[in-house]
N, C-alpha and C. Protein backbone atom coordinates (compact mmCIF):
# COMPACT_ATOMS: atom_id res chain seq x y z
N UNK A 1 0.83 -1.18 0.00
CA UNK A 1 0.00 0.00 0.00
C UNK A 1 0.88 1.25 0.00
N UNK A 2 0.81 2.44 -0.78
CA UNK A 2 1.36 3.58 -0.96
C UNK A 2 0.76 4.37 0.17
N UNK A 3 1.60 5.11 0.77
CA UNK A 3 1.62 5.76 1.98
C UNK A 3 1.12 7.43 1.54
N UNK A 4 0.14 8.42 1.88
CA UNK A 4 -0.43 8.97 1.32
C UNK A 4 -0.11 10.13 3.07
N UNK A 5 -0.08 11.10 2.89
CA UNK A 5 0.49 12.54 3.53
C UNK A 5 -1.15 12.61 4.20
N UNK A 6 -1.52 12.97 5.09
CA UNK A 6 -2.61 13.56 5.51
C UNK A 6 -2.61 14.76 5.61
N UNK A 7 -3.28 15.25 4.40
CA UNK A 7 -3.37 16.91 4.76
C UNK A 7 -4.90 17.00 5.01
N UNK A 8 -5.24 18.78 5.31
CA UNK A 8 -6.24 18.99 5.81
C UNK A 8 -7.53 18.55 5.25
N UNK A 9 -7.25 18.28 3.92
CA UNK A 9 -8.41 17.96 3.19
C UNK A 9 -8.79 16.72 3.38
N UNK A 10 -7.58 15.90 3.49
CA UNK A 10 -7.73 13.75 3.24
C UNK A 10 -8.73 14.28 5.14
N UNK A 11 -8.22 14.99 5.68
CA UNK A 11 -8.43 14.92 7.62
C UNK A 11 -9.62 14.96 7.41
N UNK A 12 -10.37 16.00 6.62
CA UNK A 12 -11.65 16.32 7.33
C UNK A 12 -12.72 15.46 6.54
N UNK A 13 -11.91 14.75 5.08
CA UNK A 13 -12.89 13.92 4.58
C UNK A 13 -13.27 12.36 5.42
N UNK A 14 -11.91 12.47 6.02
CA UNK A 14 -11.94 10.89 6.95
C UNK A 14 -12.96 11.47 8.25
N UNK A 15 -12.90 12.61 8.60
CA UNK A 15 -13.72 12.96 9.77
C UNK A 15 -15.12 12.70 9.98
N UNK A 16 -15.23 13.24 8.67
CA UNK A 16 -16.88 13.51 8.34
C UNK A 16 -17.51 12.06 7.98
N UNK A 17 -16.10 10.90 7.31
CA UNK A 17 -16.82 9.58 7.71
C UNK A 17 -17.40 9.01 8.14
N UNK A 18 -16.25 9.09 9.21
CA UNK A 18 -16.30 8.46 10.94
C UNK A 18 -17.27 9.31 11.36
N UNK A 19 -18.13 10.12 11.32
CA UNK A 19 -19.01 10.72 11.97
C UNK A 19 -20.29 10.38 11.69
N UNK A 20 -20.22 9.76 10.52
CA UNK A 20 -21.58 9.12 9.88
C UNK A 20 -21.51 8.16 9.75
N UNK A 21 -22.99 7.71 9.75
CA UNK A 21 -23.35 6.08 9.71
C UNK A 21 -24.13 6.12 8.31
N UNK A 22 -24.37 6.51 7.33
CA UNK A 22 -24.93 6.72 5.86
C UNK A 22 -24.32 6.19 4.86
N UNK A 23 -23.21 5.81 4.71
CA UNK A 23 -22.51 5.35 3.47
C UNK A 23 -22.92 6.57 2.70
N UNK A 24 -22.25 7.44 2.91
CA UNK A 24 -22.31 8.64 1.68
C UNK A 24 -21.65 8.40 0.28
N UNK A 25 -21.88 8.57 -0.75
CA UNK A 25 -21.31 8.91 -2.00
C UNK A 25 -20.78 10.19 -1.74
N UNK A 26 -19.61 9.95 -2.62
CA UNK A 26 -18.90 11.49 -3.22
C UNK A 26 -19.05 12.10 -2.88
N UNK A 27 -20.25 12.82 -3.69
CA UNK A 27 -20.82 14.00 -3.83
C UNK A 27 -21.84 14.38 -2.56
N UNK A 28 -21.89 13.56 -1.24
CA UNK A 28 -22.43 14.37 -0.42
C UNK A 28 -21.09 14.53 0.67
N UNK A 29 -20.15 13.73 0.27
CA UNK A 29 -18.99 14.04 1.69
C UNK A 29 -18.32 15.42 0.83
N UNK A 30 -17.95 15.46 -0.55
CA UNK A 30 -18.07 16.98 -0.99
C UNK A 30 -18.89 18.09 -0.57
N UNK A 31 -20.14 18.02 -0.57
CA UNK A 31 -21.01 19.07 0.22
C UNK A 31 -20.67 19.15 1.23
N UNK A 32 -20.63 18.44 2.24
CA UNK A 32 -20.40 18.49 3.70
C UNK A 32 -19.16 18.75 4.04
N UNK A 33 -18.28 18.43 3.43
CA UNK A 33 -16.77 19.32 3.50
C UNK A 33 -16.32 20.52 2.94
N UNK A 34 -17.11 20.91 1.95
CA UNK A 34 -17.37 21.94 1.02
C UNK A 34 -17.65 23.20 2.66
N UNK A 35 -18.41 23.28 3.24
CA UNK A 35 -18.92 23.74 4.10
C UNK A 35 -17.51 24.24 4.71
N UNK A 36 -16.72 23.38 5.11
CA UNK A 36 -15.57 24.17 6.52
C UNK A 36 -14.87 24.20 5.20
N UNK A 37 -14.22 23.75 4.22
CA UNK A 37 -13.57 24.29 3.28
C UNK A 37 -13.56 24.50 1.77
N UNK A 38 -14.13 25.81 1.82
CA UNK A 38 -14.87 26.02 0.66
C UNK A 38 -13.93 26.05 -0.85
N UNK A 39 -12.95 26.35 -0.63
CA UNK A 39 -11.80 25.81 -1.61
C UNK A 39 -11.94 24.50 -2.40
N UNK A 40 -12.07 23.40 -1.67
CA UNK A 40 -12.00 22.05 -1.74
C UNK A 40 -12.92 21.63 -3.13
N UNK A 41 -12.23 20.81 -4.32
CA UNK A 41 -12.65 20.65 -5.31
C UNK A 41 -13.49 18.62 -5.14
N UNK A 42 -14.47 18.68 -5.82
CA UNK A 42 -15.07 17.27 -5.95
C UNK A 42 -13.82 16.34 -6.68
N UNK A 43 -13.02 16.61 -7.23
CA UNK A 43 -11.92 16.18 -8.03
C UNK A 43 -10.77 15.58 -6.63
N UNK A 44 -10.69 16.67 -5.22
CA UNK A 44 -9.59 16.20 -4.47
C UNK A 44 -10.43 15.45 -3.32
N UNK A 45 -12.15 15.97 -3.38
CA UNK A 45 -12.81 14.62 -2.50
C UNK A 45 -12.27 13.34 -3.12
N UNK A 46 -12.58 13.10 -4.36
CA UNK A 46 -12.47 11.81 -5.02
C UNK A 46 -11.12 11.33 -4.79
N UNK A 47 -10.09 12.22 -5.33
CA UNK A 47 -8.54 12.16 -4.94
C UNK A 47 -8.26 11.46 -3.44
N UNK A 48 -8.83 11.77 -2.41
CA UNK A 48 -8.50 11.53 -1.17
C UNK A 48 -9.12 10.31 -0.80
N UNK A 49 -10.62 10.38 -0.94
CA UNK A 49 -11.44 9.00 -1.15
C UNK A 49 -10.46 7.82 -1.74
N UNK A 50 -10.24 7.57 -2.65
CA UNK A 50 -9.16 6.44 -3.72
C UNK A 50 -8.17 6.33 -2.59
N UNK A 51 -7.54 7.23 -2.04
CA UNK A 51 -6.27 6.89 -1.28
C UNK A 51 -6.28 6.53 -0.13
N UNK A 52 -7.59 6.76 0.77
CA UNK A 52 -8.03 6.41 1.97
C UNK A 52 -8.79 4.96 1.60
N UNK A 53 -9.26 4.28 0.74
CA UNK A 53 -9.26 2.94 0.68
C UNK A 53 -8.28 2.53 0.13
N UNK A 54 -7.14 2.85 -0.90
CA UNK A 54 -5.84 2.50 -0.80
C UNK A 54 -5.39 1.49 0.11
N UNK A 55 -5.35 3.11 1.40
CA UNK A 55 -4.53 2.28 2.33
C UNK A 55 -5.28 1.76 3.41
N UNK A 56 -6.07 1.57 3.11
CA UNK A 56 -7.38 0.59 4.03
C UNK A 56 -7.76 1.09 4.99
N UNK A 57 -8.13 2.79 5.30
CA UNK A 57 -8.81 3.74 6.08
C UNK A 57 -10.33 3.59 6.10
N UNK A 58 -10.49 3.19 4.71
CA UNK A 58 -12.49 3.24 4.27
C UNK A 58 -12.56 2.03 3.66
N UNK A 59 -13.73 1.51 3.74
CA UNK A 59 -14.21 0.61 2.59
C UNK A 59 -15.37 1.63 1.80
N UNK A 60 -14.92 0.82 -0.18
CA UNK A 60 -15.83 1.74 -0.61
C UNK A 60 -16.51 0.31 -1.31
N UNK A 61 -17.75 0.57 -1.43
CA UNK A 61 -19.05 -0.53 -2.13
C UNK A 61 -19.81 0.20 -2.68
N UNK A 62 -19.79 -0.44 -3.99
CA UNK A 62 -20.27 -0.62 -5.11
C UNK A 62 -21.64 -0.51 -5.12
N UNK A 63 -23.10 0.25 -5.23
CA UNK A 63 -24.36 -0.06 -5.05
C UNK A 63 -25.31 0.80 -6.55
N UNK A 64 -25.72 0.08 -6.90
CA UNK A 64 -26.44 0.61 -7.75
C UNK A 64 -25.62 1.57 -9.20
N UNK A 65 -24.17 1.20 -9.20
CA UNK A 65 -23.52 1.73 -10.40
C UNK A 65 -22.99 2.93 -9.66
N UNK A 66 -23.30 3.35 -8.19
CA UNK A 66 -22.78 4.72 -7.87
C UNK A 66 -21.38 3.79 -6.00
N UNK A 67 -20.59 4.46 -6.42
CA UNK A 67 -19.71 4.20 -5.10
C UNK A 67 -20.25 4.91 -3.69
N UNK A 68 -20.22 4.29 -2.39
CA UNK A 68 -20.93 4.37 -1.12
C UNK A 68 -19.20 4.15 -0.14
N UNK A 69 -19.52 5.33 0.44
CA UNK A 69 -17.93 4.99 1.42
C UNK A 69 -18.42 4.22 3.04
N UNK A 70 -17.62 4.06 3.67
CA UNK A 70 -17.83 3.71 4.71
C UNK A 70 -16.47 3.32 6.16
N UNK A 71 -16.36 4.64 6.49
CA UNK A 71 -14.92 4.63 7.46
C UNK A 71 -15.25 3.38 8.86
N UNK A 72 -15.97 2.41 9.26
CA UNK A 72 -15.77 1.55 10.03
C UNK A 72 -15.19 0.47 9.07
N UNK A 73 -14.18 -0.19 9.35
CA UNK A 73 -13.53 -1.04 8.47
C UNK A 73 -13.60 -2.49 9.23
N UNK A 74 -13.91 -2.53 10.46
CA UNK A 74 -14.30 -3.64 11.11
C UNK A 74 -15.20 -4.71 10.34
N UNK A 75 -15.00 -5.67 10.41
CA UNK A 75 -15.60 -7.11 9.54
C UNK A 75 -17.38 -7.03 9.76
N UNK A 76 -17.89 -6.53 9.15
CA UNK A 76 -19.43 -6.43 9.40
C UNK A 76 -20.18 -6.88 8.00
N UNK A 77 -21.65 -7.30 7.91
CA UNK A 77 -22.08 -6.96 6.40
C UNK A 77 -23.25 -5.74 6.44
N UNK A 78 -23.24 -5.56 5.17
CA UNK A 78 -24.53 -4.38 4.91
C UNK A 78 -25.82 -4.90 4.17
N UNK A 79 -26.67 -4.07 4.87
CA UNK A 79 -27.98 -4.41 4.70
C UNK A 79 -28.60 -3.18 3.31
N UNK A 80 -29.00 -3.37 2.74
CA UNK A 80 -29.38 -2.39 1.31
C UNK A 80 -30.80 -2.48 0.87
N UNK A 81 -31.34 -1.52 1.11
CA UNK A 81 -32.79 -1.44 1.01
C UNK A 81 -33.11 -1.07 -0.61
N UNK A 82 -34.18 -1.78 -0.87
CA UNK A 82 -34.00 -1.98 -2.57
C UNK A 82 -35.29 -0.56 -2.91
N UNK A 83 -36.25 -0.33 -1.51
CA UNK A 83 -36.83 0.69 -1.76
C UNK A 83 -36.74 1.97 -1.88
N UNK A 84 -36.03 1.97 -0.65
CA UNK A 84 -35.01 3.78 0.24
C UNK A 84 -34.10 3.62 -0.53
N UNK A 85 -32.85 2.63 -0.68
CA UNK A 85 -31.63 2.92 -1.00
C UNK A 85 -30.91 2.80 0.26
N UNK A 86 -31.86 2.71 1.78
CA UNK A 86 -30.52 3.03 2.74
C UNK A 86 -30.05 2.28 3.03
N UNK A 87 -28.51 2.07 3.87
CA UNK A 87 -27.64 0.80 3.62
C UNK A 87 -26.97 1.04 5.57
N UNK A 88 -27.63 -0.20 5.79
CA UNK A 88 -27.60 -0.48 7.35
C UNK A 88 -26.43 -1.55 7.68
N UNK A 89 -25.62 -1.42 8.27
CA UNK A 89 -24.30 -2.13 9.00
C UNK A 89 -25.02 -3.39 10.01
N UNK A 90 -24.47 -4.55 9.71
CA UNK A 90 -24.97 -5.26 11.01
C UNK A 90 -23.52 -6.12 11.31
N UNK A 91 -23.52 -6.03 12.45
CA UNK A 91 -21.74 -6.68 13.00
C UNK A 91 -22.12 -8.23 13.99
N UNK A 92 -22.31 -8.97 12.74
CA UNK A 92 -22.01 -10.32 12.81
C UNK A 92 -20.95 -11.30 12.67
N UNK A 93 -20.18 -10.95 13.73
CA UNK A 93 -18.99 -11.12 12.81
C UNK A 93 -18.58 -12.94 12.76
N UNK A 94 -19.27 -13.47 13.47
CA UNK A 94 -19.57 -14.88 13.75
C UNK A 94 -19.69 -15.45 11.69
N UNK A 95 -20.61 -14.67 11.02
CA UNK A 95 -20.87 -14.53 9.79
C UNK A 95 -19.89 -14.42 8.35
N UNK A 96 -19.28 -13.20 8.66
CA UNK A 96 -17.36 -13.43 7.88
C UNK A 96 -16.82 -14.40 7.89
N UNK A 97 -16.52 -14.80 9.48
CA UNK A 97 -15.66 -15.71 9.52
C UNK A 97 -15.80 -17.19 9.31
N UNK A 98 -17.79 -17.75 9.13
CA UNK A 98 -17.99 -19.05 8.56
C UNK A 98 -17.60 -18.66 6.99
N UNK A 99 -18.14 -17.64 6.84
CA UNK A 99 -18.61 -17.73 5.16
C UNK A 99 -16.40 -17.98 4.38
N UNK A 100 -15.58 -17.06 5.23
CA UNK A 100 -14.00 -17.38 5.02
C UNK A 100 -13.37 -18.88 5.25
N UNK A 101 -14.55 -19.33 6.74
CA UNK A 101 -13.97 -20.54 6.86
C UNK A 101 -14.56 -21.95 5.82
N UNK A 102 -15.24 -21.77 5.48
CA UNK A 102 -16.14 -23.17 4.84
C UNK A 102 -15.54 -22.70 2.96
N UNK A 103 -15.17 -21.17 2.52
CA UNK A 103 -15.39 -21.56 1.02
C UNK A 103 -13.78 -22.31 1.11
N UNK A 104 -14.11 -22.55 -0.53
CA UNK A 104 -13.66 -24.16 -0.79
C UNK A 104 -13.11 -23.61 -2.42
N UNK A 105 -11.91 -23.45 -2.42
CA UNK A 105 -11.86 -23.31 -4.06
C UNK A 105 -9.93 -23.69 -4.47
N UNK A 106 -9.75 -24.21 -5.72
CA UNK A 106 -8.45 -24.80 -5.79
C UNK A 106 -7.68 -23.50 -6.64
N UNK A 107 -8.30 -22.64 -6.66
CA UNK A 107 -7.66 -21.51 -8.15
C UNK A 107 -8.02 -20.26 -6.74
N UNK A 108 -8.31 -19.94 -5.55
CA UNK A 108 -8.37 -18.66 -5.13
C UNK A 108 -7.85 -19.44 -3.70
N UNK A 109 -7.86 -18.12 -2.71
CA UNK A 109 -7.48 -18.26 -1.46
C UNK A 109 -7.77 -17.02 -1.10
N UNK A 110 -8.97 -16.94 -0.63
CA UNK A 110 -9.48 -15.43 0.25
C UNK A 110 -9.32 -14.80 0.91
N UNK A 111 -9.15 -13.83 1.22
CA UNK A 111 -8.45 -13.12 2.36
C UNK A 111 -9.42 -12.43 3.59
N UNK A 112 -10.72 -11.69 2.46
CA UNK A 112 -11.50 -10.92 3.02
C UNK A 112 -13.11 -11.73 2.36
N UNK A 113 -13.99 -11.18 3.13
CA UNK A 113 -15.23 -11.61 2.67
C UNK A 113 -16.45 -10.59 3.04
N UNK A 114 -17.04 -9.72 1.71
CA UNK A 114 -17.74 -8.61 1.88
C UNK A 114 -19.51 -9.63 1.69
N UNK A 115 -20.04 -9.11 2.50
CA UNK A 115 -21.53 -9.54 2.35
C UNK A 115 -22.57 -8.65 2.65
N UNK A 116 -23.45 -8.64 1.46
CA UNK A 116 -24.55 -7.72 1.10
C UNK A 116 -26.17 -7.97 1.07
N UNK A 117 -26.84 -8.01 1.98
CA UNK A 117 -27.96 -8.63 1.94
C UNK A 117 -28.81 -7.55 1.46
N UNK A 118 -30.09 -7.83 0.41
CA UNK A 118 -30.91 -6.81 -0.48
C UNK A 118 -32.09 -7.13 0.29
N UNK A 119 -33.33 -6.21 0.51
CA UNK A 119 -34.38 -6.70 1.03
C UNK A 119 -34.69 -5.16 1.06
N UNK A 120 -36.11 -4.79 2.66
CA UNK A 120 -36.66 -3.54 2.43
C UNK A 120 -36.47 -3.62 4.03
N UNK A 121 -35.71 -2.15 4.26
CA UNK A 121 -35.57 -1.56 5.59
C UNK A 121 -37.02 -1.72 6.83
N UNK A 122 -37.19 -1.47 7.76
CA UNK A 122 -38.26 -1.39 8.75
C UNK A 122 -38.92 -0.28 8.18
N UNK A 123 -38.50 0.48 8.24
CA UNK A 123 -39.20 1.86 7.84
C UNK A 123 -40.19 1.79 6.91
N UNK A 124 -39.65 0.62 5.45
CA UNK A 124 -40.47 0.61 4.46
C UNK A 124 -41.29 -0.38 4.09
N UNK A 125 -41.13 -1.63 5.26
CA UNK A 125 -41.58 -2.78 5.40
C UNK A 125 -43.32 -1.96 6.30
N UNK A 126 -42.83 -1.04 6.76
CA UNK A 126 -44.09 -0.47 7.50
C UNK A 126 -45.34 0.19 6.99
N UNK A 127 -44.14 1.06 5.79
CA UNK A 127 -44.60 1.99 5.10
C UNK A 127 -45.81 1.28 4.33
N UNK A 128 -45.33 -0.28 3.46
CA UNK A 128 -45.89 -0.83 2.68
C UNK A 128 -46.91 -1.57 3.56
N UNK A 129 -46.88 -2.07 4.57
CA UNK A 129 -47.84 -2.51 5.53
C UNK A 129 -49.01 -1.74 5.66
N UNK A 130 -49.17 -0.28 5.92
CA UNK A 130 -49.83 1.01 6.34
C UNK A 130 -50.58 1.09 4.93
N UNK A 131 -50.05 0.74 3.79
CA UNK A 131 -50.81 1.29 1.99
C UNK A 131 -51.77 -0.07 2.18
N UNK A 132 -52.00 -1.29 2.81
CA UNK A 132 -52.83 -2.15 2.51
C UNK A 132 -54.29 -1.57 2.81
């Protein structure tokens, strides 16, 4: 992993991470950093983003064709609501470590194991309950 300088900008984008539980895209940790430094281009969010999963500060996932960050890097999976879009953390970690221990393959050897379960949040499981 390439070793990357923390300046004020990589600081306050890792801040505003760790401060949220949303899996933000890009373009809202840009807004929200945009705010204390109004200088700051969507070009050096992205810049800093790439280098903070680089070096294994963030995990970034893949959802819907758009990238979702996420500064807890602890072994958890995410929950992804196919209605909202919102994407809920659950720390099973009992779960990683079968799904690492049992696969079985002669051409790979795994290191990590990301898991994504699709379904509909409480919120909207309610929502749709309430329209009957």
């Amino acid at each position: 992993m390439k070793k990357h300088r923390m300046t004020i900008q990589r600081m306050r984008v890792l801040e505003y991470l760790l401060g949220v539980k949303t899996h933000p895209n890009a373009e809202t940790v840009y807004n929200h950093v945009k705010k204390e430094l109004p200088t700051i281009t969507l070009a050096t969010v992205y810049r800093n983003l790439n280098a903070m999963v680089e070096a294994g500060q963030i995990i970034r996932m893949e959802i819907n064709n758009e990238y979702h960050y996420d500064a807890d890097t602890r072994a958890h999976q995410h929950c992804i609501c196919r209605s909202c879009g919102k994407i809920i953390d659950v720390f099973q970690d009992i779960m990683s470590k079968y799904a690492l221990s049992t696969f079985k393959s002669d051409e790979f050897i795994p290191s990590e194991v990301t898991i994504i379960f699709l379904g509909k949040c409480k919120n909207c499981t309610k929502e749709k309950e309430g329209n009957k």
